[in-house]
Protein backbone atom coordinates (compact mmCIF):
# COMPACT_ATOMS: atom_id res chain seq x y z
CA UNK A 1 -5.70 19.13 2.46
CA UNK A 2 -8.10 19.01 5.04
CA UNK A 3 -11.03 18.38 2.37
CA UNK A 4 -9.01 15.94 0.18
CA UNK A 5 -9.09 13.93 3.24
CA UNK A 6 -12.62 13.92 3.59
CA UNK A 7 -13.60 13.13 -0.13
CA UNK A 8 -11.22 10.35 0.10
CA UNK A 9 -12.83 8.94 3.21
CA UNK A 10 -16.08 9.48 2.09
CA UNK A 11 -15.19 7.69 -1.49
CA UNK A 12 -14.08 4.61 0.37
CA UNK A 13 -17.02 4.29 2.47
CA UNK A 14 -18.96 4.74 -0.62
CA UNK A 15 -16.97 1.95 -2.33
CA UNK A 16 -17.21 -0.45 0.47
CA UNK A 17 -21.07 -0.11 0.28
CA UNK A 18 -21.11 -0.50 -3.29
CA UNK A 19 -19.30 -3.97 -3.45
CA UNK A 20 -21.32 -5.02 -0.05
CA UNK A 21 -24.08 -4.35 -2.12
CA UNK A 22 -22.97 -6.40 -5.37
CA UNK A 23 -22.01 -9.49 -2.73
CA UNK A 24 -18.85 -9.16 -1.79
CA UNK A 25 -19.08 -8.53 2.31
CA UNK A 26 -15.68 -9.79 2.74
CA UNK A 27 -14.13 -6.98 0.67
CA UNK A 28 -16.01 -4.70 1.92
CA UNK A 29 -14.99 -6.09 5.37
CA UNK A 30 -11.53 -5.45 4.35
CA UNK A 31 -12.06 -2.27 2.94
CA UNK A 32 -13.54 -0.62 6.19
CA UNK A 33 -11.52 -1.98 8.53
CA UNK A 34 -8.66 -0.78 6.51
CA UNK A 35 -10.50 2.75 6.66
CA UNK A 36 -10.86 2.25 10.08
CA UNK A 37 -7.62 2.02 11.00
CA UNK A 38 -6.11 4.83 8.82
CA UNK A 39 -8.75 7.02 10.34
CA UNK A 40 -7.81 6.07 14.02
CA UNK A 41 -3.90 6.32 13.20
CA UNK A 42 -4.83 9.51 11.61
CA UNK A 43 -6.41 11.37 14.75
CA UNK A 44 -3.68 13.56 15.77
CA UNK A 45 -0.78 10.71 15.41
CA UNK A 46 -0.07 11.12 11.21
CA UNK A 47 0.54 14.40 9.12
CA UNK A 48 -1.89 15.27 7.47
CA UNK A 49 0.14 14.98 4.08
CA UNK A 50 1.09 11.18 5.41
CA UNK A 51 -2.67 10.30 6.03
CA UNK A 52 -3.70 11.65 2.18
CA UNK A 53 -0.81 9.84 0.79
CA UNK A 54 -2.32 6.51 2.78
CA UNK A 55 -5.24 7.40 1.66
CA UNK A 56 -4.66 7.94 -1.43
CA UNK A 57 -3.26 4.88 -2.52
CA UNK A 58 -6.62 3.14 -0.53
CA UNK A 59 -8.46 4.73 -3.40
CA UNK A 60 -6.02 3.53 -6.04
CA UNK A 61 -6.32 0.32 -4.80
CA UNK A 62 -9.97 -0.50 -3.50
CA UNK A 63 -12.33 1.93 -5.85
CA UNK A 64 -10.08 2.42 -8.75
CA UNK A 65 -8.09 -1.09 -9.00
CA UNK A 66 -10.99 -3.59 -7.49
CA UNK A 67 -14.29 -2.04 -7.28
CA UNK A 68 -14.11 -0.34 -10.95
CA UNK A 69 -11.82 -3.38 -12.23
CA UNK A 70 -8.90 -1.40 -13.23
CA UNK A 71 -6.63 -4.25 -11.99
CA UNK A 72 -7.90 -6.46 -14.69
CA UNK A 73 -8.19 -3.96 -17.62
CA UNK A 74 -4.84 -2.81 -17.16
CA UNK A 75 -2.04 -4.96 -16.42
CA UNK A 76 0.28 -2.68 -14.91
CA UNK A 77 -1.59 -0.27 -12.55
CA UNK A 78 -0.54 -3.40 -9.42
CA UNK A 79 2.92 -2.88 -10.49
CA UNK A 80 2.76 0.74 -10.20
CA UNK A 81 0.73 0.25 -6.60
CA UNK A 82 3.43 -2.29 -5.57
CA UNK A 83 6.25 0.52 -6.02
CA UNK A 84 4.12 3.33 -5.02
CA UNK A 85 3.43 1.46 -1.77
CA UNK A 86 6.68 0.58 -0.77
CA UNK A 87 8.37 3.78 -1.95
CA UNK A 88 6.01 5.49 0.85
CA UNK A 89 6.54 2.49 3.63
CA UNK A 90 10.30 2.66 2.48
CA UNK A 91 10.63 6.35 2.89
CA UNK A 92 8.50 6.16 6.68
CA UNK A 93 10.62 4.01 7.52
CA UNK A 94 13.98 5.05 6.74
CA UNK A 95 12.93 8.10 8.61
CA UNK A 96 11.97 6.27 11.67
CA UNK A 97 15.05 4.29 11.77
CA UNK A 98 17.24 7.34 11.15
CA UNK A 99 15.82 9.35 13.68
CA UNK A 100 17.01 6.59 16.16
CA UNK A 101 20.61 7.83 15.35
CA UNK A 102 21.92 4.70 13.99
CA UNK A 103 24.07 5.18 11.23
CA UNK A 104 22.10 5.63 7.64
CA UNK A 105 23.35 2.78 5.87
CA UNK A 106 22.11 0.44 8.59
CA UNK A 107 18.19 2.57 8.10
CA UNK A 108 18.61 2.04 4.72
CA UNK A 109 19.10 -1.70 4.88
CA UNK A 110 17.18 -1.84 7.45
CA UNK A 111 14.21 -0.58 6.11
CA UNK A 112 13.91 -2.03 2.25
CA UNK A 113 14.31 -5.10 4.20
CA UNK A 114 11.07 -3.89 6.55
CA UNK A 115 9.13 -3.28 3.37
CA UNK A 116 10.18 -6.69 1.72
CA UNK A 117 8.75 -8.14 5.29
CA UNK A 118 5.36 -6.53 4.71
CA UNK A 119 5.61 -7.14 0.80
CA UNK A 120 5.73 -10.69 1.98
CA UNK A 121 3.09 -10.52 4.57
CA UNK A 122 0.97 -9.17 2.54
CA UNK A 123 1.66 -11.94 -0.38
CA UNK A 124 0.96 -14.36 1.85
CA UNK A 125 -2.43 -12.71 2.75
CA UNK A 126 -3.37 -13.38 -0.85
CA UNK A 127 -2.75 -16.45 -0.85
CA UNK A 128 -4.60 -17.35 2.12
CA UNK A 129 -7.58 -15.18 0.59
CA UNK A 130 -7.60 -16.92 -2.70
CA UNK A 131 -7.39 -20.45 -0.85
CA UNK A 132 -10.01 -19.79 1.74
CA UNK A 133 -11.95 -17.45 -0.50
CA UNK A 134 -11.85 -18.96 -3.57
CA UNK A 135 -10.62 -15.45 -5.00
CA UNK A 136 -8.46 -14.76 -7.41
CA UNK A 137 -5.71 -11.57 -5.65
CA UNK A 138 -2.34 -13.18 -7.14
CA UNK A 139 -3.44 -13.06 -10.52
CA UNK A 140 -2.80 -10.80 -13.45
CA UNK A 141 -4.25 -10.37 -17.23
CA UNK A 142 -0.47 -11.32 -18.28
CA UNK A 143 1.52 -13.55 -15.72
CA UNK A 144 0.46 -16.72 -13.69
CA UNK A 145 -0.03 -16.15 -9.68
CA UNK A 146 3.80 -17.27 -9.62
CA UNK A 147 4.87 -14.92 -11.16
CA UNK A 148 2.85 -11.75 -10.31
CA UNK A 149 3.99 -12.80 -6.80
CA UNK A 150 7.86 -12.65 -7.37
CA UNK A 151 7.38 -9.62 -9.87
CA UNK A 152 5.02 -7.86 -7.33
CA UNK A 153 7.84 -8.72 -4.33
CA UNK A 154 10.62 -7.33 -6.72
CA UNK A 155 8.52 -4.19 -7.61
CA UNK A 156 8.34 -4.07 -3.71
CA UNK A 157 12.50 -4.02 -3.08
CA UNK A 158 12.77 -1.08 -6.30
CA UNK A 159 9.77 0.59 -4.29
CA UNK A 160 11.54 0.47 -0.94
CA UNK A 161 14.90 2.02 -2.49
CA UNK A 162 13.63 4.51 -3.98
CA UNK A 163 11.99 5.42 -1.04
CA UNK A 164 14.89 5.05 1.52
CA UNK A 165 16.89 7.53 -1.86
CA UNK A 166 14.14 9.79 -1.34
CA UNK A 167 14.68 9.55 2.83
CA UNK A 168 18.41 10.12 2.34
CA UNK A 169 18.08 12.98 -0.09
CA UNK A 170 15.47 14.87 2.19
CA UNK A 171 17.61 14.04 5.20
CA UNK A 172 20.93 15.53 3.30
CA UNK A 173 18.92 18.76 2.38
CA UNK A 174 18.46 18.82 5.57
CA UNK A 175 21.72 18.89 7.32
């Protein structure tokens, strides 16, 4: 596991230096700083299996979906992000918010609502990019920005139940 982690960081510093170097600082702003802070939550504060996961979908996302273009050959592999995302924040949270001994129901809401919040936060962060940027994030091959937006926020909600499921089936086992 240990190794996986270190290919994957060492994949995303090599992607950030390959889109630096075919002009795209900002990006590759993003992308280390985003490495940055997975690394520094990682240090002894994350499982190991968490950080990979985190990981993980970095490389999805920055090297396979932007820097090789994947998001514009195919026009599902967001969708899939959006649910694989959210399934994982879902699932972290419903175990936070369980473990405060509240009553599960109340996680559960609680938490597909937490990962609709950063679904939304994180919408809105494309739209400021493509507006101060001139980029184009909230786009797809097949739907106008509109509509990849409310798709991408409803992929998020599935995403986030099937995570909090996931929580409440692990938590049952448990018991």
């Amino acid at each position: 596991m240990t190794e996986l982690r270190t290919l994957l960081r060492l994949t995303l510093i090599t992607t950030v230096i390959a889109v630096v170097g075919r002009g795209d600082p900002y990006y590759g702003a993003f992308c280390l700083f985003a490495l940055g802070a997975v690394t520094v939550a990682g240090y002894g504060r994350l499982p190991i299996e968490l950080e990979v996961a985190v990981l993980g979908l970095m490389f999805l996302d920055m090297t396979v979906g932007n820097a090789l273009g994947v998001y514009r050959a195919v026009p599902w592999f967001d969708k899939a992000l959006h649910v694989a995302v959210a399934m994982l924040l879902g699932g972290m949270l419903f175990t936070v918010l369980a473990s405060l001994r509240m009553a599960r129901w109340i996680a559960a809401v609680a938490a597909v609502l937490l990962t609709l919040g950063v679904g939304t936060a994180w919408e809105l962060a494309e739209y400021g990019v493509d507006h101060t940027l001139a980029r184009q994030t909230q786009t797809s091959p097949t739907m106008t920005a509109h509509d990849d937006t409310m798709f991408d926020l409803a992929l998020d909600a599935v995403g986030g139940m099937l995570g909090v499921l996931l929580g409440l089936r692990r938590r049952t086992m448990q018991a």
